[in-house]
N, C-alpha and C. Protein backbone atom coordinates (compact mmCIF):
# COMPACT_ATOMS: atom_id res chain seq x y z
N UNK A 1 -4.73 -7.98 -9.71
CA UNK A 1 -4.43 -6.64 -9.23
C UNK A 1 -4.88 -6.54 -7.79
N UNK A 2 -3.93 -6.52 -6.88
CA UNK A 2 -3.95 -6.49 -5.23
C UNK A 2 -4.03 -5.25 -4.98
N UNK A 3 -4.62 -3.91 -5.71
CA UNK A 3 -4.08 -2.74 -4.92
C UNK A 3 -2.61 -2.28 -4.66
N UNK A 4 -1.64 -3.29 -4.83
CA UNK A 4 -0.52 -2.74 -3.97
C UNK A 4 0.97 -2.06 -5.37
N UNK A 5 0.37 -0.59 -5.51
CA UNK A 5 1.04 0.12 -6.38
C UNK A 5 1.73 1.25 -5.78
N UNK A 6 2.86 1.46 -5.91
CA UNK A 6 3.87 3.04 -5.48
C UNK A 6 4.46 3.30 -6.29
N UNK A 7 4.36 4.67 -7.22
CA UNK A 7 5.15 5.07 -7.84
C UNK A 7 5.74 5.96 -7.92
N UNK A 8 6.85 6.07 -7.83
CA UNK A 8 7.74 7.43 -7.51
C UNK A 8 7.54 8.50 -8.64
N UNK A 9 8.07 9.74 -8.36
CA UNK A 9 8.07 10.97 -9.26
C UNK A 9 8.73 10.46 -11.13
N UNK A 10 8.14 10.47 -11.84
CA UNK A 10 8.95 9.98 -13.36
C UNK A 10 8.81 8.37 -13.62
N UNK A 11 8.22 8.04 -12.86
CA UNK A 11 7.80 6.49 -13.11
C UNK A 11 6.87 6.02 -13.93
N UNK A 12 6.15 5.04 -14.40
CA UNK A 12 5.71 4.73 -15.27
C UNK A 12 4.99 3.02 -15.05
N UNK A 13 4.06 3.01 -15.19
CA UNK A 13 3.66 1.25 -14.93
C UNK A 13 2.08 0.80 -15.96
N UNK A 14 2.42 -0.30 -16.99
CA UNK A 14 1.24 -0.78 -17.84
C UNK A 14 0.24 -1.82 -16.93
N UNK A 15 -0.61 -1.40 -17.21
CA UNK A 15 -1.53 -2.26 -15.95
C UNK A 15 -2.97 -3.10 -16.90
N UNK A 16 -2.76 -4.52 -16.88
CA UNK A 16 -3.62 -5.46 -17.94
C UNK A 16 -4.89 -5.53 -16.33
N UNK A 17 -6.25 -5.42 -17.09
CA UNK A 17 -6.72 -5.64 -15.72
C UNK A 17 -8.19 -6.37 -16.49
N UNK A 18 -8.59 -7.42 -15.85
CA UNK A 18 -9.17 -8.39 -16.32
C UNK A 18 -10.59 -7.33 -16.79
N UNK A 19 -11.78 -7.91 -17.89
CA UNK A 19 -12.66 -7.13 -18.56
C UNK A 19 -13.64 -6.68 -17.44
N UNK A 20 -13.72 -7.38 -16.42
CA UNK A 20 -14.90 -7.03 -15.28
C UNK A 20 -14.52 -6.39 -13.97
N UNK A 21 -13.30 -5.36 -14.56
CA UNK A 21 -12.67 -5.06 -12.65
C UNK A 21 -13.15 -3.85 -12.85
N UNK A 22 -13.23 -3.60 -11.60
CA UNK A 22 -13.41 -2.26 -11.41
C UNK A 22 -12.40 -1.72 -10.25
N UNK A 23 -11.91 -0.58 -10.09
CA UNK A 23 -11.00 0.18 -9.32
C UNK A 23 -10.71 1.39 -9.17
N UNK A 24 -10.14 1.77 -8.63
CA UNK A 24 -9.26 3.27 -8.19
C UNK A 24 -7.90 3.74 -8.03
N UNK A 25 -7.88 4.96 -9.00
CA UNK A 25 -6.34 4.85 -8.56
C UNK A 25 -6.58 7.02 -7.87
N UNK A 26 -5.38 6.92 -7.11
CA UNK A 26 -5.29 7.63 -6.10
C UNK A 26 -4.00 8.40 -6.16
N UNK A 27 -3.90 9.61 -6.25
CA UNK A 27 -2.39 10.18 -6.41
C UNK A 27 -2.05 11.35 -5.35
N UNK A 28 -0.70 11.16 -4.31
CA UNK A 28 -0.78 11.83 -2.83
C UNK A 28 0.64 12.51 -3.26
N UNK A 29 0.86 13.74 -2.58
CA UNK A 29 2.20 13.78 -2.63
C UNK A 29 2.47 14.14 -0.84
N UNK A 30 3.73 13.99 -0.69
CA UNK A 30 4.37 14.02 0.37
C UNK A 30 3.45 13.03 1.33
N UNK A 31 3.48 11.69 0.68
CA UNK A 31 2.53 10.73 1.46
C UNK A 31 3.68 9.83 2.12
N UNK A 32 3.07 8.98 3.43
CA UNK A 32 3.78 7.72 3.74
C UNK A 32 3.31 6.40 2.94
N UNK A 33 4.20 6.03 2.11
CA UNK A 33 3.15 4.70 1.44
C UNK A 33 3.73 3.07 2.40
N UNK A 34 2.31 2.78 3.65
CA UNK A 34 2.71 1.53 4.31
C UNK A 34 1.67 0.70 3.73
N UNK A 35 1.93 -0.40 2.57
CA UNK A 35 1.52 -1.15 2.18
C UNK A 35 0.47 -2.27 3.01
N UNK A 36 0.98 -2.28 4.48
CA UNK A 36 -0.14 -2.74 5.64
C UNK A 36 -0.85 -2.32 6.15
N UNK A 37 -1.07 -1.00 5.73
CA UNK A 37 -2.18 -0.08 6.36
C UNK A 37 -3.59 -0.14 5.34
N UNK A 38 -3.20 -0.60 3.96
CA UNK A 38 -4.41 -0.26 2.77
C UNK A 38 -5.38 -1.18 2.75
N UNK A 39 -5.17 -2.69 3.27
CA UNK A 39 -5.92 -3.52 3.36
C UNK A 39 -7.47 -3.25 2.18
N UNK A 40 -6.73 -3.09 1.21
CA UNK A 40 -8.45 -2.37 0.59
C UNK A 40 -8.62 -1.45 0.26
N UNK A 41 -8.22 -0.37 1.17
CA UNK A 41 -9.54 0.73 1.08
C UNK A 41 -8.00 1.43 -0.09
N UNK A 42 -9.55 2.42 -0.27
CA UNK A 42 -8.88 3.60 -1.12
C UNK A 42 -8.09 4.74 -0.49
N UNK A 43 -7.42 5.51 -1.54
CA UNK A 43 -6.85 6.61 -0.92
C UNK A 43 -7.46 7.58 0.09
N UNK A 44 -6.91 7.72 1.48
CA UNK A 44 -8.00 8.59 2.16
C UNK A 44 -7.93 10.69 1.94
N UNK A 45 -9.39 10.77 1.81
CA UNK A 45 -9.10 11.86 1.02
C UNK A 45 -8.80 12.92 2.05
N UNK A 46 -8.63 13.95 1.49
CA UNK A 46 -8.68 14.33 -0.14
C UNK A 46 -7.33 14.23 -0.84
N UNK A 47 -7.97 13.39 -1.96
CA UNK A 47 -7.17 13.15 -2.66
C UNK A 47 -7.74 13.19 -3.90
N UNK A 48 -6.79 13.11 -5.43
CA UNK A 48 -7.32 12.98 -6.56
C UNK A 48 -7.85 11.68 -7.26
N UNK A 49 -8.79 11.25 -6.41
CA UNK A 49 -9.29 10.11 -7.34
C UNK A 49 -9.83 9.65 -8.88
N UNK A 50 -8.94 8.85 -9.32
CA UNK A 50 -10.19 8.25 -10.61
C UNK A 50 -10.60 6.61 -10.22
N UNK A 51 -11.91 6.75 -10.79
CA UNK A 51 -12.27 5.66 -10.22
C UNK A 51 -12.87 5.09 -11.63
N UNK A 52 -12.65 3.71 -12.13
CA UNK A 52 -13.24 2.62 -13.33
C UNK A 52 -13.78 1.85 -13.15
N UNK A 53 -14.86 1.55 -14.14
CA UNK A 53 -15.36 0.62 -14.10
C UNK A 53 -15.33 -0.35 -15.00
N UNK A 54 -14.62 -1.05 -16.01
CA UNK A 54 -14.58 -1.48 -17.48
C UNK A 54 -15.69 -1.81 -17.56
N UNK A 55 -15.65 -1.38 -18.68
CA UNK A 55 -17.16 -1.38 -19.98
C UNK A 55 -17.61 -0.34 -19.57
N UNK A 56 -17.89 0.08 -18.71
CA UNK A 56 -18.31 1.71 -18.18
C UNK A 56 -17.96 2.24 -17.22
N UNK A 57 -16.66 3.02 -17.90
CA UNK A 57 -15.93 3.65 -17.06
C UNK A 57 -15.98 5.27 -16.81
N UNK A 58 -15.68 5.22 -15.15
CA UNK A 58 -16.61 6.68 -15.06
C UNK A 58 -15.14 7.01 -14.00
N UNK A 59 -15.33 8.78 -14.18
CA UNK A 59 -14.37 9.28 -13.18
C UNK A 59 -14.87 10.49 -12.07
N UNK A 60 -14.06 10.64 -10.93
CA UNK A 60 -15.13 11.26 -9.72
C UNK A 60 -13.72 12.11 -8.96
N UNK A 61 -13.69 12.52 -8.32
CA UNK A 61 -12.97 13.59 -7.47
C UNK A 61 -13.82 13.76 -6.02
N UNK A 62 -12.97 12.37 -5.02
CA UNK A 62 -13.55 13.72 -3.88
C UNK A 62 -12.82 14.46 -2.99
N UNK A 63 -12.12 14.65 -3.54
CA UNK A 63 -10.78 15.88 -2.92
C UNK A 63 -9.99 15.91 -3.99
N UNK A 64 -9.08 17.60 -3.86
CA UNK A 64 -8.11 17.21 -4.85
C UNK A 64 -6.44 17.39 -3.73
N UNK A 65 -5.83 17.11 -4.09
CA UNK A 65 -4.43 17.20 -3.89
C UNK A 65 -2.96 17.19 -4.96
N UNK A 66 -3.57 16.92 -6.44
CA UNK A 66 -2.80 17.36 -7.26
C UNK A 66 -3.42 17.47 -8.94
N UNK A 67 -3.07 17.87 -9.48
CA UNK A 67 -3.36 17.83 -10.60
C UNK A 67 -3.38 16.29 -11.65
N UNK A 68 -4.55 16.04 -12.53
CA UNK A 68 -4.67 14.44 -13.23
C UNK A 68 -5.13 14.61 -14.37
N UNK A 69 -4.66 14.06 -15.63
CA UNK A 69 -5.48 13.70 -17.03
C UNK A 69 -5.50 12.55 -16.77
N UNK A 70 -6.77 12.33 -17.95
CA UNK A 70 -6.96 10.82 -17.42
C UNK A 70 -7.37 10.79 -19.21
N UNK A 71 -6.65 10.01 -20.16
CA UNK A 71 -6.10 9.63 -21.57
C UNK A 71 -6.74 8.51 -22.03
N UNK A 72 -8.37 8.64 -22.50
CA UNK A 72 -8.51 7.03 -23.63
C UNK A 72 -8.09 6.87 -24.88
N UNK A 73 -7.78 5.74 -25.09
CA UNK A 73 -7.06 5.35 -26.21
C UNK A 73 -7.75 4.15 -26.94
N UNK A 74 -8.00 4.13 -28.23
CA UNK A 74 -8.56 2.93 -28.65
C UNK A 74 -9.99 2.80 -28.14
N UNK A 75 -10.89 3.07 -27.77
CA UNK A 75 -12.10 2.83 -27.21
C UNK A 75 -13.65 3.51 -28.39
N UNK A 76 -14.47 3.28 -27.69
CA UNK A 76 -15.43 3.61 -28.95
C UNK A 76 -16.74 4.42 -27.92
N UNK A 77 -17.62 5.24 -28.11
CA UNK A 77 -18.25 5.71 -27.23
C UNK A 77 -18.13 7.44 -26.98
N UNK A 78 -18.33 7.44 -26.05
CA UNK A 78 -17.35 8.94 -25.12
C UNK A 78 -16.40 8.96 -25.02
N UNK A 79 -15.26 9.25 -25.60
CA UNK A 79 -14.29 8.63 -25.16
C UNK A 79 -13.66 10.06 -24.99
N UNK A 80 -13.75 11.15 -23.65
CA UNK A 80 -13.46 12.26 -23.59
C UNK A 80 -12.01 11.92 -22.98
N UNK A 81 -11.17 13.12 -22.58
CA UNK A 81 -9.85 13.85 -22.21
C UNK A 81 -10.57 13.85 -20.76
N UNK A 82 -10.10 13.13 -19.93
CA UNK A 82 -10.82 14.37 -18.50
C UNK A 82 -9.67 14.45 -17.69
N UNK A 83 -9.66 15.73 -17.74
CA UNK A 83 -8.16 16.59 -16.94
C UNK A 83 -8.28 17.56 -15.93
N UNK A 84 -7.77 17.94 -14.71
CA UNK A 84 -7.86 18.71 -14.24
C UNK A 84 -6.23 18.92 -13.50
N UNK A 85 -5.62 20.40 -14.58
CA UNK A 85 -4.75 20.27 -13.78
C UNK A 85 -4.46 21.90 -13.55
N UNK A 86 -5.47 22.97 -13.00
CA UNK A 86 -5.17 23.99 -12.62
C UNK A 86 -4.52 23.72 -10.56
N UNK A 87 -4.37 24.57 -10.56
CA UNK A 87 -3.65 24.51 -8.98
C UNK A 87 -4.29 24.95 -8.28
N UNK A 88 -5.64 23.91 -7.92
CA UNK A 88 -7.05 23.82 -7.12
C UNK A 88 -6.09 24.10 -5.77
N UNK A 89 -4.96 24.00 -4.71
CA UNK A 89 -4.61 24.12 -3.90
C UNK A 89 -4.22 25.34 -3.49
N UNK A 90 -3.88 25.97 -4.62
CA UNK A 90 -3.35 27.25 -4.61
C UNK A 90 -4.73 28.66 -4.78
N UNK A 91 -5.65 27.75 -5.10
CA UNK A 91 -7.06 28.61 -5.18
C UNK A 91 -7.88 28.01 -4.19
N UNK A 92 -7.44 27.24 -3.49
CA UNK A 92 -8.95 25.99 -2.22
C UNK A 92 -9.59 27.73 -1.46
N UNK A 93 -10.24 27.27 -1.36
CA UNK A 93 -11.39 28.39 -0.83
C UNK A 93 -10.52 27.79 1.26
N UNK A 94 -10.94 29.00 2.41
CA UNK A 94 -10.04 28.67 3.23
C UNK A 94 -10.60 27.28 3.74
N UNK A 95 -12.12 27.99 4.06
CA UNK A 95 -13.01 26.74 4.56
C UNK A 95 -12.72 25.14 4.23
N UNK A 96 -11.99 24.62 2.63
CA UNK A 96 -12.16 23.54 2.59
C UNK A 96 -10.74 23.04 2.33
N UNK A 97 -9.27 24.25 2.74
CA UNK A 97 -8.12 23.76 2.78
C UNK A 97 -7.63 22.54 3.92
N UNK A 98 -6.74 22.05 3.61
CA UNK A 98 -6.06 20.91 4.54
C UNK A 98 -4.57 21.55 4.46
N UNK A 99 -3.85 21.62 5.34
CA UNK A 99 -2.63 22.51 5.78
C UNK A 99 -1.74 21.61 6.67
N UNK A 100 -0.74 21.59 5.99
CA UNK A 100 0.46 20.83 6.50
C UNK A 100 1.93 21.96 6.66
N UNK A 101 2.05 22.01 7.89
CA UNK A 101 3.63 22.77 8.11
C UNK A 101 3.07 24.13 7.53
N UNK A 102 1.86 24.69 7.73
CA UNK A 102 0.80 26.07 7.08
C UNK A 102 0.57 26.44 6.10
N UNK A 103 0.92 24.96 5.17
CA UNK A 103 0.67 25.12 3.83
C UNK A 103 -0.30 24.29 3.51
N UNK A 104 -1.29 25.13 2.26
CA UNK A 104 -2.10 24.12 1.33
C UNK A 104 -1.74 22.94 0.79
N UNK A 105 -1.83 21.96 1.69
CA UNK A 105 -1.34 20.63 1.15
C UNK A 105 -2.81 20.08 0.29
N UNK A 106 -3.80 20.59 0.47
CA UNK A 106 -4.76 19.47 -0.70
C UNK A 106 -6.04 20.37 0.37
N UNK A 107 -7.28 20.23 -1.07
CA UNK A 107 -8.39 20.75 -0.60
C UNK A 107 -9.62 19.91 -0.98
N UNK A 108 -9.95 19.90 0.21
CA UNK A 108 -11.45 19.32 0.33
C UNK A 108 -12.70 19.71 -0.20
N UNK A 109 -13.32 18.41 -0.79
CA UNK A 109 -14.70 18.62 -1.18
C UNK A 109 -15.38 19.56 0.36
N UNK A 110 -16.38 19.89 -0.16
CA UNK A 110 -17.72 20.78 0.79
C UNK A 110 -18.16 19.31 1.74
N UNK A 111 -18.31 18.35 0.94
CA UNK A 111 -18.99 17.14 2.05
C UNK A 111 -17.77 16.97 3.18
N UNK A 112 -16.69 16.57 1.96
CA UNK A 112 -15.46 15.88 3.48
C UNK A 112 -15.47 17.01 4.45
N UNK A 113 -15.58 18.99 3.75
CA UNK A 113 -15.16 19.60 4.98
C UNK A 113 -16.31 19.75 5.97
N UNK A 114 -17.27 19.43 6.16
CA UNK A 114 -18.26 20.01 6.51
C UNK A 114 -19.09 18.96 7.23
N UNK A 115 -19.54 17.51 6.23
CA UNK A 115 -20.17 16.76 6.68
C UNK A 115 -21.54 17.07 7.02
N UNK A 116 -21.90 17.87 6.04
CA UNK A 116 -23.99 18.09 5.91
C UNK A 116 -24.50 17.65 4.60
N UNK A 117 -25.73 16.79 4.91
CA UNK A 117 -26.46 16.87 3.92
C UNK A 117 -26.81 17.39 2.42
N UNK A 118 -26.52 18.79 2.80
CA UNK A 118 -26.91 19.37 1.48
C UNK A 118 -25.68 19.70 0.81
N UNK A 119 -24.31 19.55 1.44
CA UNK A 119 -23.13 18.55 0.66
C UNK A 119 -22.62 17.63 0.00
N UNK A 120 -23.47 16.55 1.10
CA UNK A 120 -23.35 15.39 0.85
C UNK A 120 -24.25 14.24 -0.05
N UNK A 121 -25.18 15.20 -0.29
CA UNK A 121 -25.82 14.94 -0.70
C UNK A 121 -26.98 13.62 -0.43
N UNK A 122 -26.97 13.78 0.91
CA UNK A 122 -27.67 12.73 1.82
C UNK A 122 -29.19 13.04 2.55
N UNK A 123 -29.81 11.74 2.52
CA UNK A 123 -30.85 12.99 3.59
C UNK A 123 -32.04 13.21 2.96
N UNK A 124 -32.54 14.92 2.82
CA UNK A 124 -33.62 15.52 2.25
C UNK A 124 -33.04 15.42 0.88
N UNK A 125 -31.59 15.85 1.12
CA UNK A 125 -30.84 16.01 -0.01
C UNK A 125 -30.30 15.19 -0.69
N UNK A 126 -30.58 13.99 -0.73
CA UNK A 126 -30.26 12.60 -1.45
C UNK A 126 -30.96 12.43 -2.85
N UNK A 127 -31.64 13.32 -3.66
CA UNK A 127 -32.05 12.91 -4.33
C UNK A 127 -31.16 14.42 -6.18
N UNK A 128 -31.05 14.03 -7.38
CA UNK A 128 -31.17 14.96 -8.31
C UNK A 128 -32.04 16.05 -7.99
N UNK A 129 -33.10 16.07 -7.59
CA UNK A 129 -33.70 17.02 -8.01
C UNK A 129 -33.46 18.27 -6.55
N UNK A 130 -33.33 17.45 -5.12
CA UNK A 130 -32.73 17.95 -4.18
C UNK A 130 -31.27 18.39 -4.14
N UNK A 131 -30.59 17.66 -4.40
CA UNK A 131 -29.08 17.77 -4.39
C UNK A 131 -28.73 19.03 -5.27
N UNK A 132 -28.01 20.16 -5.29
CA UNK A 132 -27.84 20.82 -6.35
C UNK A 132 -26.46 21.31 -5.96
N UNK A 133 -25.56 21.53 -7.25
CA UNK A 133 -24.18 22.20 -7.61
C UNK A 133 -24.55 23.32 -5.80
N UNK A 134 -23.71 23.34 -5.22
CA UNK A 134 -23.33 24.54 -4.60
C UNK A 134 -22.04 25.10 -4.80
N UNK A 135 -21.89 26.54 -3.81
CA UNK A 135 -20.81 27.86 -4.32
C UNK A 135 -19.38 26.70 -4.47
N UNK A 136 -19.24 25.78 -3.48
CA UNK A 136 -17.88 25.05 -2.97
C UNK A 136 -17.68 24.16 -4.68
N UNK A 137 -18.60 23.52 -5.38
CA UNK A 137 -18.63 22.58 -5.84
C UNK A 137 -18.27 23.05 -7.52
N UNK A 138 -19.15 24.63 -7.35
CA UNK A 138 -18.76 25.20 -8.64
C UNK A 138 -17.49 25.83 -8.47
N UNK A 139 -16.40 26.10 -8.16
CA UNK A 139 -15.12 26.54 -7.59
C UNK A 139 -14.63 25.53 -8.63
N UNK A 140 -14.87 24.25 -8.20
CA UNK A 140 -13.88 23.30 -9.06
C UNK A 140 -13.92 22.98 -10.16
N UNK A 141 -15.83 23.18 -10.60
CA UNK A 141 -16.18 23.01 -11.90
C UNK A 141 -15.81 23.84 -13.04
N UNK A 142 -15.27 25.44 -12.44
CA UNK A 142 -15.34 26.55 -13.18
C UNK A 142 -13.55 25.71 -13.67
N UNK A 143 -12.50 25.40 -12.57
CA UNK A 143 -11.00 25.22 -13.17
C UNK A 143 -11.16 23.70 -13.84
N UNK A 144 -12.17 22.80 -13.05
CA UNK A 144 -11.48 22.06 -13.96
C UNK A 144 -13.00 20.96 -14.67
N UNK A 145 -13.68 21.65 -15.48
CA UNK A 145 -14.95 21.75 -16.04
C UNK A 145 -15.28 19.65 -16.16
N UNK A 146 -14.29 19.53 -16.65
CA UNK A 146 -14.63 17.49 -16.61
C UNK A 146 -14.66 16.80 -15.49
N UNK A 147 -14.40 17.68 -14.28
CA UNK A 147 -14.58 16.86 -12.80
C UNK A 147 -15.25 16.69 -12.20
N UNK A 148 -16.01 15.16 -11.56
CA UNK A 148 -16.86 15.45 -10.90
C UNK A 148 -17.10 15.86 -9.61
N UNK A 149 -17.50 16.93 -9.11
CA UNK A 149 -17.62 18.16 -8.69
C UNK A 149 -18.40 17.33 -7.35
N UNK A 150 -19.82 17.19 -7.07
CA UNK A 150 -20.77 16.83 -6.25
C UNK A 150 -21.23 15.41 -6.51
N UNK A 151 -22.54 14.95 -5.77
CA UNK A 151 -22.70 13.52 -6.26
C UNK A 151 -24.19 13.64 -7.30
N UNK A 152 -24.01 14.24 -7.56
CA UNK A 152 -25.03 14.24 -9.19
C UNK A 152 -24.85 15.10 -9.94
N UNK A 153 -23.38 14.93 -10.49
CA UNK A 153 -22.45 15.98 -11.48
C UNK A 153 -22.58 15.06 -12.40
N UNK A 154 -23.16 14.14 -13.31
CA UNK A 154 -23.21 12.94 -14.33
C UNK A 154 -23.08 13.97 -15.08
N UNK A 155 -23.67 14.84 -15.58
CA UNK A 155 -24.23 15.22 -17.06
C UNK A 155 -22.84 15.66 -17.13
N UNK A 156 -22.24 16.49 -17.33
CA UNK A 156 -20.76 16.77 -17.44
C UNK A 156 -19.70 16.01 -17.00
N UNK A 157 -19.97 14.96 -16.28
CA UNK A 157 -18.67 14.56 -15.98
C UNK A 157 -18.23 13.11 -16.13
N UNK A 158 -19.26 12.36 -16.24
CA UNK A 158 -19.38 10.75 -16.17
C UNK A 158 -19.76 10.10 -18.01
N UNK A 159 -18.56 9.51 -18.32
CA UNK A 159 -18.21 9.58 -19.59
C UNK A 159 -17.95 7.68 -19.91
N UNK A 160 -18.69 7.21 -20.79
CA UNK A 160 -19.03 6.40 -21.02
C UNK A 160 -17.95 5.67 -22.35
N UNK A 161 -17.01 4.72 -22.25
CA UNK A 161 -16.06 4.63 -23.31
C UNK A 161 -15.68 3.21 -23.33
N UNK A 162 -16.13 2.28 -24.63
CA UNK A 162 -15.78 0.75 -24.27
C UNK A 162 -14.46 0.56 -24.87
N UNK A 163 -14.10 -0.31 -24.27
CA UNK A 163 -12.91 -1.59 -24.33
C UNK A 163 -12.18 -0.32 -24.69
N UNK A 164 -11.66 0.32 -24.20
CA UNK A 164 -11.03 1.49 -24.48
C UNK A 164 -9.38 0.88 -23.26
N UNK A 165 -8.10 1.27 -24.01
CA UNK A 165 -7.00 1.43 -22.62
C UNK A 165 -7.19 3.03 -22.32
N UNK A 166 -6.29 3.59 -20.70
CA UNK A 166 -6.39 4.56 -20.30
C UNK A 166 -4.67 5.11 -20.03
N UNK A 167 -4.48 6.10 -20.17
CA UNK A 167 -3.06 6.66 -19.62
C UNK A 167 -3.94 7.73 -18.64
N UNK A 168 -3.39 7.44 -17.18
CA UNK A 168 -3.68 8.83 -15.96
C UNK A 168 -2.34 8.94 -15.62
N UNK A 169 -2.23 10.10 -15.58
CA UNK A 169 -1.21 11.11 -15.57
C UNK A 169 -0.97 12.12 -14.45
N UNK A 170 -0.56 11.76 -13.06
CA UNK A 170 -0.88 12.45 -11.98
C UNK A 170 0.79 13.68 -11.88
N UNK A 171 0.27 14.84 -12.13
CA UNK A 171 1.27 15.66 -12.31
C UNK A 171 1.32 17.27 -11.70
């Protein structure tokens, strides 16, 4: 698995991925997809990320730009539903919208918009007991309660499910 996936609107693709990978998948709309530009990296946000790890697989959000379920099947553990598909764009608070042609094209986490500490959870604020849910972070938690929200959102959101397959569903 090279990273190098595009799938159009109604498409569909089974993906075998060896027991020790770990990855991301990334869902944009009205994107340019140049296959020589990704060299690697992940989707640049904000975007709707899920991110795996097999054998412990965990999912994170740091932007959204569309709505995602993310479907285990067969697995043993946690094996939760984690979905978020209210229309976080159509509710982005103004501060953390991204606007294309003056529209809400996708809204940003509090860290990407802002870039402080007690966002980002960096810093003084690098730690659980420092770091805490803020107003930006609960916005997303209230629509879409299984997402992870900030960077020490575990207890609700980071879901533990073996040898499990996955259907994500970017819609």
């Amino acid at each position: 698995m090279d990273g190098r996936l595009e799938l159009r609107p109604g498409e569909s693709v089974d993906i075998n991925a060896p027991q020790a990978w770990s990855g991301r998948f990334w869902g944009c709309c009205s994107c340019s997809f140049d296959i020589s530009r990704l060299s690697g990296a992940g989707g640049a946000p904000p975007a709707t990320l899920a991110k795996f790890t097999l054998n412990s697989p965990v999912d994170f959000y740091d932007g959204y730009n569309m709505p995602v379920s993310i479907f285990p099947t067969r697995g043993s553990g946690e094996c939760k539903v984690v979905t978020c598909v209210s229309d976080l764009n159509q509710n982005c608070l103004k501060d953390l919208q991204v606007l294309r042609n003056g529209r809400v094209a996708a809204c940003n986490s509090a860290c990407m918009a802002f870039n402080k500490p007690e966002y980002c959870c960096t810093g003084a604020y690098g730690t659980p007991e420092t770091c805490k849910p803020t107003d930006y972070s609960k916005v997303l938690k209230v629509s879409c309660p299984t997402s992870y929200s900030y960077a020490y959102d575990n207890l609700t959101s980071t879901f533990t499910c073996k040898g499990a397959n996955y259907v994500i569903r970017f819609c």
